[in-house]
N, C-alpha and C. Protein backbone atom coordinates (compact mmCIF):
# COMPACT_ATOMS: atom_id res chain seq x y z
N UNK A 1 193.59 82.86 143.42
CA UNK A 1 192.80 83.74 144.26
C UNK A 1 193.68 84.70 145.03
N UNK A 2 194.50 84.65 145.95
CA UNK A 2 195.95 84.96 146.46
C UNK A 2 196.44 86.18 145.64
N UNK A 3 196.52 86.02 144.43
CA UNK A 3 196.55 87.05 143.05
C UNK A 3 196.11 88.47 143.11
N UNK A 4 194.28 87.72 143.25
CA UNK A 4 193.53 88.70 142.95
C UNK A 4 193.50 89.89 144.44
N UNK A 5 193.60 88.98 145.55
CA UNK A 5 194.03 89.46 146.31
C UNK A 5 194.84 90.75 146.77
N UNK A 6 195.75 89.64 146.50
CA UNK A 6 197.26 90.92 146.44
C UNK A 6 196.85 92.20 145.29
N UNK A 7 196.42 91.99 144.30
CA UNK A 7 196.71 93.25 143.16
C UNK A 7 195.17 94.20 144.20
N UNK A 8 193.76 93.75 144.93
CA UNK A 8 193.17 94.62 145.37
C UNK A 8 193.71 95.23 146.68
N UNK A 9 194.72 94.46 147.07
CA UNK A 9 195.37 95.37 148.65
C UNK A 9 195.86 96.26 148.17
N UNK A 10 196.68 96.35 146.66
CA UNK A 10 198.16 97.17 146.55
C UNK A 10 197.01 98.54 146.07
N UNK A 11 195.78 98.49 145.75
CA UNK A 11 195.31 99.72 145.80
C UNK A 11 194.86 100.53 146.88
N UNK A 12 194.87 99.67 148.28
CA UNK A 12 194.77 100.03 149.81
C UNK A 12 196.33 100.54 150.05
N UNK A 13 196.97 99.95 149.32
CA UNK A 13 198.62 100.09 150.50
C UNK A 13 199.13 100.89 149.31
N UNK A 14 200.33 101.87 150.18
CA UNK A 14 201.23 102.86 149.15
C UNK A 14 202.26 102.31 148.13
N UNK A 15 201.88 101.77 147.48
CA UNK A 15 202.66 101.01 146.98
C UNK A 15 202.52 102.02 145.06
N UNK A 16 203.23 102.00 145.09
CA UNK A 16 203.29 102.42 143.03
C UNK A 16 202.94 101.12 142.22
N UNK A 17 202.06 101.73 141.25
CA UNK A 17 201.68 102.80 140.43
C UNK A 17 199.86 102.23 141.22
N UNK A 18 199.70 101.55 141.33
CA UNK A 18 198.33 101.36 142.57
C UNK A 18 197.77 102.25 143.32
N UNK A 19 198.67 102.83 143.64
CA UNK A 19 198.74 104.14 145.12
C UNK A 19 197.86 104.89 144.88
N UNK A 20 197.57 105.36 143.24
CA UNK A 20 196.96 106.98 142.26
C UNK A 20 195.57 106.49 142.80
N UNK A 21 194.92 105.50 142.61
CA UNK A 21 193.87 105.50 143.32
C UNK A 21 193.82 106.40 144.70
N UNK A 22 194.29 106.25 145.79
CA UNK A 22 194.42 106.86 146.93
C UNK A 22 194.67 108.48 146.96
N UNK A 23 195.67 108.16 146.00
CA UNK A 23 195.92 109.85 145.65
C UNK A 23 194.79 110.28 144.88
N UNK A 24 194.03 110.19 144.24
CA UNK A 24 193.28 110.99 143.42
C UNK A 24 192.48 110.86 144.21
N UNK A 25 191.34 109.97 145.50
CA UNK A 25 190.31 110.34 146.29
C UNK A 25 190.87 110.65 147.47
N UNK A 26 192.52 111.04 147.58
CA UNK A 26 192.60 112.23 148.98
C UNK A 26 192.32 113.41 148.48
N UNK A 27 192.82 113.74 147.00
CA UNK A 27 192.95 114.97 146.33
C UNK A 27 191.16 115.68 146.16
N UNK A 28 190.52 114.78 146.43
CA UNK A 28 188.36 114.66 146.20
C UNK A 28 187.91 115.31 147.48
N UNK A 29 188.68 114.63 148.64
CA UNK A 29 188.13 114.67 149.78
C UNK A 29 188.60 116.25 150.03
N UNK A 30 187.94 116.98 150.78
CA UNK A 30 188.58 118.12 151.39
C UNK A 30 188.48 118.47 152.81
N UNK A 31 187.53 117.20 153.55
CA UNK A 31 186.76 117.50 154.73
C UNK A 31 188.07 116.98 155.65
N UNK A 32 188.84 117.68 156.72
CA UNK A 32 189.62 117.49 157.39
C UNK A 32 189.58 115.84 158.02
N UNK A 33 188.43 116.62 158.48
CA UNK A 33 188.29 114.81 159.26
C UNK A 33 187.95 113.65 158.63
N UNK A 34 187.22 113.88 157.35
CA UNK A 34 187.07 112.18 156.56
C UNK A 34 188.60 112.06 155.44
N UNK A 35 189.30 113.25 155.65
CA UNK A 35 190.63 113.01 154.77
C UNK A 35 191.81 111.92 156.24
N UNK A 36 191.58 112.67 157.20
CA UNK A 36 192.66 111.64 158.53
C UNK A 36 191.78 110.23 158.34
N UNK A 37 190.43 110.11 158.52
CA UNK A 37 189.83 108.58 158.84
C UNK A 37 190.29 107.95 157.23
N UNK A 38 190.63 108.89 156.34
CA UNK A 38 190.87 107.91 155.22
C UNK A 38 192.81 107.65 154.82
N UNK A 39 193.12 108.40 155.54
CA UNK A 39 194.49 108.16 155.55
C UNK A 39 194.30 107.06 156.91
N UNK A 40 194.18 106.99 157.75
CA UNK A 40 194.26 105.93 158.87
C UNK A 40 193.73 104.86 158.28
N UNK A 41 192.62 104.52 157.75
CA UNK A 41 191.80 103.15 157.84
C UNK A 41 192.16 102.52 155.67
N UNK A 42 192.39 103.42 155.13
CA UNK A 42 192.68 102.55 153.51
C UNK A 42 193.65 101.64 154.14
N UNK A 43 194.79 102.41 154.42
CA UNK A 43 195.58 101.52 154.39
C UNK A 43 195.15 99.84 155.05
N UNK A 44 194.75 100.15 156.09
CA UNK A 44 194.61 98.96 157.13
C UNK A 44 193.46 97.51 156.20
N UNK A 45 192.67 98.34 155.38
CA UNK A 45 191.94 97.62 154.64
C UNK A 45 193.05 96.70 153.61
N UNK A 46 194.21 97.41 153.08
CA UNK A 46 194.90 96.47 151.82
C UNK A 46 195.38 95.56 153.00
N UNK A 47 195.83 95.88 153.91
CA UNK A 47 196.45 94.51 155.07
C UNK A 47 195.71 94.08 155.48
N UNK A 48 194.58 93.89 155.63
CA UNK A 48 193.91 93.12 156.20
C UNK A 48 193.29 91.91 155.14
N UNK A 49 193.38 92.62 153.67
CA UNK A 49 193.14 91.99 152.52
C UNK A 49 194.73 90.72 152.26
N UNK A 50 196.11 91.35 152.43
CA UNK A 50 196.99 90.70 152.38
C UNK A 50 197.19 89.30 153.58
N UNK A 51 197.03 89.60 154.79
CA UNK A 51 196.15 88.62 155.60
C UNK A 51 195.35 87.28 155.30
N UNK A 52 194.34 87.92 154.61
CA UNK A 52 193.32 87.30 154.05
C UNK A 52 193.60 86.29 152.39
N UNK A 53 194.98 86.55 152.08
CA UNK A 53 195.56 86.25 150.71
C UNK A 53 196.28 84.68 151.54
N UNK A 54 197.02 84.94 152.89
CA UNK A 54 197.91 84.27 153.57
C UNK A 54 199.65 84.72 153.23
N UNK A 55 199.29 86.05 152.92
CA UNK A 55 200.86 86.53 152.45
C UNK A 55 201.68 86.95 153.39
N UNK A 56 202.36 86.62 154.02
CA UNK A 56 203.11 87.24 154.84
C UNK A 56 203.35 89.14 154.38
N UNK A 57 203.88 89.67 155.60
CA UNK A 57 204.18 91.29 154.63
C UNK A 57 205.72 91.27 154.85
N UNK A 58 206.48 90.36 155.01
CA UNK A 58 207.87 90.55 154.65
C UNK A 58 208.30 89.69 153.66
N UNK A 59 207.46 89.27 153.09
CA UNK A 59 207.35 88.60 151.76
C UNK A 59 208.32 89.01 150.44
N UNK A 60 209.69 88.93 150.21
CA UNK A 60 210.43 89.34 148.93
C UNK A 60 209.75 90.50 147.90
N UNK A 61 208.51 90.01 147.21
CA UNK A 61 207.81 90.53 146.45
C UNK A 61 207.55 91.60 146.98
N UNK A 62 206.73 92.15 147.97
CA UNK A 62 206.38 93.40 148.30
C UNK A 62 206.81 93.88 149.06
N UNK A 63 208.57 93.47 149.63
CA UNK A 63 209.40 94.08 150.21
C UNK A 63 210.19 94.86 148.80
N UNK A 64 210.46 94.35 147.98
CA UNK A 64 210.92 95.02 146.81
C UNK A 64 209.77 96.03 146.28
N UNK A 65 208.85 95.90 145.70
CA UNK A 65 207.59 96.63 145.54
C UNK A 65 207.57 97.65 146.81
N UNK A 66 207.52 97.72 148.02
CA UNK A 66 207.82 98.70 148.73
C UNK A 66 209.04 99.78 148.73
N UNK A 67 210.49 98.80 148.35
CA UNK A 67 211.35 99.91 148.52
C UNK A 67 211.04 100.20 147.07
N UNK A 68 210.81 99.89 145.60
CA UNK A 68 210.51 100.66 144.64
C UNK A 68 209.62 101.94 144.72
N UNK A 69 208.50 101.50 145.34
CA UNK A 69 207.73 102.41 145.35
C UNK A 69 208.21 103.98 146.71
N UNK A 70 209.06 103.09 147.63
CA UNK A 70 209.56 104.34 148.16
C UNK A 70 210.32 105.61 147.40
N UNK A 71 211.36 104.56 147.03
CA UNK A 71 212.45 105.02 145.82
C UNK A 71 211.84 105.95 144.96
N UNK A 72 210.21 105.72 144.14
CA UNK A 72 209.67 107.08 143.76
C UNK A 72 208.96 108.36 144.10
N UNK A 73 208.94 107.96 145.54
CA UNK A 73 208.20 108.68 145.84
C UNK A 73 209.58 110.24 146.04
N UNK A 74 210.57 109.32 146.74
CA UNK A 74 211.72 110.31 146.96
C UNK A 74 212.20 110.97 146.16
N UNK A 75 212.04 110.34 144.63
CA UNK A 75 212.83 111.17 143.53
C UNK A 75 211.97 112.09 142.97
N UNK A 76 210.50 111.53 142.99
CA UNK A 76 209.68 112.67 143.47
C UNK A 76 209.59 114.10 144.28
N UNK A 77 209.74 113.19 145.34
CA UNK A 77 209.70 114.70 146.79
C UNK A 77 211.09 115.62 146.27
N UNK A 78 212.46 114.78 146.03
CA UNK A 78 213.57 115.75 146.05
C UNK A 78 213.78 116.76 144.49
N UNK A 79 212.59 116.04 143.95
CA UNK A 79 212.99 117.30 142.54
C UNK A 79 211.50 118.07 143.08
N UNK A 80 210.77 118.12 143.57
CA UNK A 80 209.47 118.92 143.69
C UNK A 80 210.60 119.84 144.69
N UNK A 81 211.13 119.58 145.69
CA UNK A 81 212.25 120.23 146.63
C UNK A 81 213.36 121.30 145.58
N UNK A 82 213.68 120.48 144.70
CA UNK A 82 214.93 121.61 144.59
C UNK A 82 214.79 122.75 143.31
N UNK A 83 213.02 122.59 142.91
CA UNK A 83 212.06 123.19 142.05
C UNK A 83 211.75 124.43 143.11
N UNK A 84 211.53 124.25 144.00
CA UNK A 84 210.74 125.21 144.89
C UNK A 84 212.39 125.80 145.56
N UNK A 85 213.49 125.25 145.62
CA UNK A 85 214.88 126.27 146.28
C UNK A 85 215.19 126.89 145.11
N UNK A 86 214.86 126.68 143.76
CA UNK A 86 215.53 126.91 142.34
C UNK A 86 214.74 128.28 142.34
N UNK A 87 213.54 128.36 142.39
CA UNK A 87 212.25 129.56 142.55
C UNK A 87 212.55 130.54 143.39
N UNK A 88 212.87 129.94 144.40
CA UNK A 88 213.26 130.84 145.93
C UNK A 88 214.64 131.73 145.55
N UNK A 89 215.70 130.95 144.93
CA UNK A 89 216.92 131.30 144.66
C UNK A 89 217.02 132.46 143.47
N UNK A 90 215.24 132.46 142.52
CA UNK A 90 215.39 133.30 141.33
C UNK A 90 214.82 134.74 141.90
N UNK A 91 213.70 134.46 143.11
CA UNK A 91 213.49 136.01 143.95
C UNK A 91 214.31 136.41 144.56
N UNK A 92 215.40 136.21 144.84
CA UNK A 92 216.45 136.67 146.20
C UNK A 92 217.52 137.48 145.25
């Protein structure tokens, strides 16, 4: 049960490849204010689900699963970054 748990939080929490859920209904929403109440409160729903599992959140497993999923997000952000100085650098 604990399982099933954990795999429905990791679609509340930023975690990869889980996360696209979140991302594809921020990308839906366009209304200022139900896009902040849904960035504030998803998350709090997968923890409150992890809670409810009895998982601790400094737990090995989704301390690794966290820095992975950081780790893509960055190699992400820094090539979307040096795409947009590469562009900048071809008008100048």
């Amino acid at each position: 049960m604990s399982f099933i748990l954990l795999l429905i939080a990791g679609f509340f929490l930023p975690l990869f490849p889980l996360s696209m859920v979140f991302n594809t209904l921020l990308d839906k929403v366009k209304h200022p204010v139900a896009r902040i109440l849904l960035i504030l409160i998803w998350p709090q729903i997968g923890v409150l689900l992890l809670f409810a599992a009895h998982l601790p959140l400094e737990s090995g497993f989704l301390v690794v699963w966290a820095l992975f999923s950081a780790v893509l997000i960055e190699v992400d952000a820094s090539t979307g970054q040096a795409r947009r100085i590469e562009r900048i650098s071809r008008t100048l």
